[in-house]
Protein backbone atom coordinates (compact mmCIF):
# COMPACT_ATOMS: atom_id res chain seq x y z
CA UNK A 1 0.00 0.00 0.00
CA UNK A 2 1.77 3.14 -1.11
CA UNK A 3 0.83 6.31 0.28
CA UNK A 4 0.55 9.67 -1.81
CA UNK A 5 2.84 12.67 -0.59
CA UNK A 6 0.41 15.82 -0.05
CA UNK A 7 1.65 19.53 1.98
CA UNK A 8 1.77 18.93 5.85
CA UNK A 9 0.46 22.31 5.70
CA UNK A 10 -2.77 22.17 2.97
CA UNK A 11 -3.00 18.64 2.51
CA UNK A 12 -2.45 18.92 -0.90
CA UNK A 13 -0.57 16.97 -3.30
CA UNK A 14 1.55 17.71 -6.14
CA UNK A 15 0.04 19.74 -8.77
CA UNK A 16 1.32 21.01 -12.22
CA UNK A 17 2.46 24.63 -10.79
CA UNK A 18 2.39 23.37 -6.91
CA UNK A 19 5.24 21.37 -6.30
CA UNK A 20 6.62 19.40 -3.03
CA UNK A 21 9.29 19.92 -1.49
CA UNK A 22 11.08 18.42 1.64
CA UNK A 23 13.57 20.02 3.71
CA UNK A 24 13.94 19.78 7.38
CA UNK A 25 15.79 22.66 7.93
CA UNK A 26 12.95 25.06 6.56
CA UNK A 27 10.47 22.52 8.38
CA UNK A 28 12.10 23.63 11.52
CA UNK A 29 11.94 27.23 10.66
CA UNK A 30 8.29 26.87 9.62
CA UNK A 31 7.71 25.56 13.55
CA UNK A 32 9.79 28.35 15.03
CA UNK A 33 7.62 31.06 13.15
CA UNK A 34 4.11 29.22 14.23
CA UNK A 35 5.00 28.79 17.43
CA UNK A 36 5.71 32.96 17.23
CA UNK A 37 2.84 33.70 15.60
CA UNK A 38 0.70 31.72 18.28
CA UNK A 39 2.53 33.13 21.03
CA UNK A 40 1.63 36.67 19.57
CA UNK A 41 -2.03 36.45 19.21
CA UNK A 42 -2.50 34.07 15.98
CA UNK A 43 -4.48 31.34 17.08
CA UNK A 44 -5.60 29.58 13.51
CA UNK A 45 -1.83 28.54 12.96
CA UNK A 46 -2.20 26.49 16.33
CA UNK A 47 -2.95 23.18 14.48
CA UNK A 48 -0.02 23.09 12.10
CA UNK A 49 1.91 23.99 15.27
CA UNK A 50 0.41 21.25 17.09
CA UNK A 51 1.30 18.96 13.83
CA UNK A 52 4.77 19.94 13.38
CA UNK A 53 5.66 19.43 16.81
CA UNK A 54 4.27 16.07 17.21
CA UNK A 55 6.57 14.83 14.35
CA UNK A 56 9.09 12.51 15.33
CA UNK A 57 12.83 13.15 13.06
CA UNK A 58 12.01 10.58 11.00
CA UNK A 59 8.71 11.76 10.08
CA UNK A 60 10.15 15.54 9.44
CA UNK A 61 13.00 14.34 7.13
CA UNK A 62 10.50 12.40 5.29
CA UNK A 63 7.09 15.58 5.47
CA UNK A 64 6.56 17.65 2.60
CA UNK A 65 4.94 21.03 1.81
CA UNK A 66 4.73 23.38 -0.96
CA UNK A 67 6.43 26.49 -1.25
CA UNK A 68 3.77 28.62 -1.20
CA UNK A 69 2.04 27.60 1.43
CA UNK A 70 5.22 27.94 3.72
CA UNK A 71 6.14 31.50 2.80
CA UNK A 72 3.23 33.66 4.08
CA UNK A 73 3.65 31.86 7.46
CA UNK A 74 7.46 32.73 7.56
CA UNK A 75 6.99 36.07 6.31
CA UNK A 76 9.16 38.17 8.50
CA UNK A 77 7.45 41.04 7.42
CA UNK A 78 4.20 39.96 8.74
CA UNK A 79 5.94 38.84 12.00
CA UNK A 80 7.33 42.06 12.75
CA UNK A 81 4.19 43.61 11.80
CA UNK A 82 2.36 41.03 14.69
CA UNK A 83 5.37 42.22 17.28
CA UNK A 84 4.23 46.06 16.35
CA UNK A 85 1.11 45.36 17.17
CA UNK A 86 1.67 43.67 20.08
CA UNK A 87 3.77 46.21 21.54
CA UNK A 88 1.50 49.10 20.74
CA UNK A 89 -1.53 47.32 22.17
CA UNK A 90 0.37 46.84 25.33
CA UNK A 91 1.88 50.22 25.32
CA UNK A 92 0.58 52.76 28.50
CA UNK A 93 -1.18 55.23 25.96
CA UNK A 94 -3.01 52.50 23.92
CA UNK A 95 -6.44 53.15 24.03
CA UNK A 96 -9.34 49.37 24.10
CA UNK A 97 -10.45 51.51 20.36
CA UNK A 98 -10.44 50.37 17.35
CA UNK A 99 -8.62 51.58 13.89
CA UNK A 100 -10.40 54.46 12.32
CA UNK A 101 -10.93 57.40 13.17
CA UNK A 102 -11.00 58.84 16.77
CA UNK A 103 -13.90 59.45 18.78
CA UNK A 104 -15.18 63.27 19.05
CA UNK A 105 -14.34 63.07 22.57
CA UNK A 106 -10.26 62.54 21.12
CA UNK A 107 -9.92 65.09 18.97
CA UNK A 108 -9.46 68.87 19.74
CA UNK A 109 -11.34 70.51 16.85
CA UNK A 110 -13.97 72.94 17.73
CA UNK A 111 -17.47 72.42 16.30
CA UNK A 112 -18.06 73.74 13.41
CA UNK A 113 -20.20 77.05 12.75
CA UNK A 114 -21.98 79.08 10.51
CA UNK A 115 -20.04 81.80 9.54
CA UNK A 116 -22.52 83.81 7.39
CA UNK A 117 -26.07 83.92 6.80
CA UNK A 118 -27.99 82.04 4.20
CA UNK A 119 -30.26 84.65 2.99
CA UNK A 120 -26.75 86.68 2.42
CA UNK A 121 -24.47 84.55 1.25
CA UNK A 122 -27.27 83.08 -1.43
CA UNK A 123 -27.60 85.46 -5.35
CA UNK A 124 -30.94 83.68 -6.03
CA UNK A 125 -34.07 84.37 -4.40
């Protein structure tokens, strides 16, 4: 009984523009950067953490998984990006809001009034 390779990531197998690869080494790095990306507030990656640490050596020398399914989890970018936002939440001025734009309450602008009349400022009658 042969089984098929697929991604330990998608499931996947092989496809014509998708293909597998298997290295360890970026295996481990795939872990290190799920377990980070738990750790700072990213629960759906839990389950391929949970997968890729329950695989013995022999299993990761022998696991496979596309390319493109590993780079937007080890995008450093997008990890840094996570650690910004992180450290801003937990930051003393960080407010529980939202992005968009601040409450009236926030800003400093004074309300806005009428500066001339309408029957003056309008040439029709």
């Amino acid at each position: 009984m042969s089984t098929r390779a697929a991604c330990i990531i998608c499931h996947e197998g092989a496809t014509g523009s998708r293909t597998l690869v298997s290295n360890p080494a970026m295996l481990k790095e795939l872990l290190d950067c799920c377990k980070e990306r738990v750790a700072l507030g990213q629960n759906d990656l839990q389950i391929i953490t949970d997968r890729l640490e329950n695989l013995s050596e022999t299993d990761r020398a022998s696991a496979y998984y596309h390319s493109e399914c590993r780079k937007p989890i080890v995008n450093k970018t997008e990890i840094d990006r996570l650690r910004a936002k992180r450290t801003d939440f937990n930051s003393p001025g960080c407010s529980q809001r939202g992005p968009g734009r601040p409450s009236a309450e926030v800003g400093s602008r004074p309300k806005r009034t009428k500066t001339t009349q309408k029957a003056i400022a309008c040439m029709f009658a």
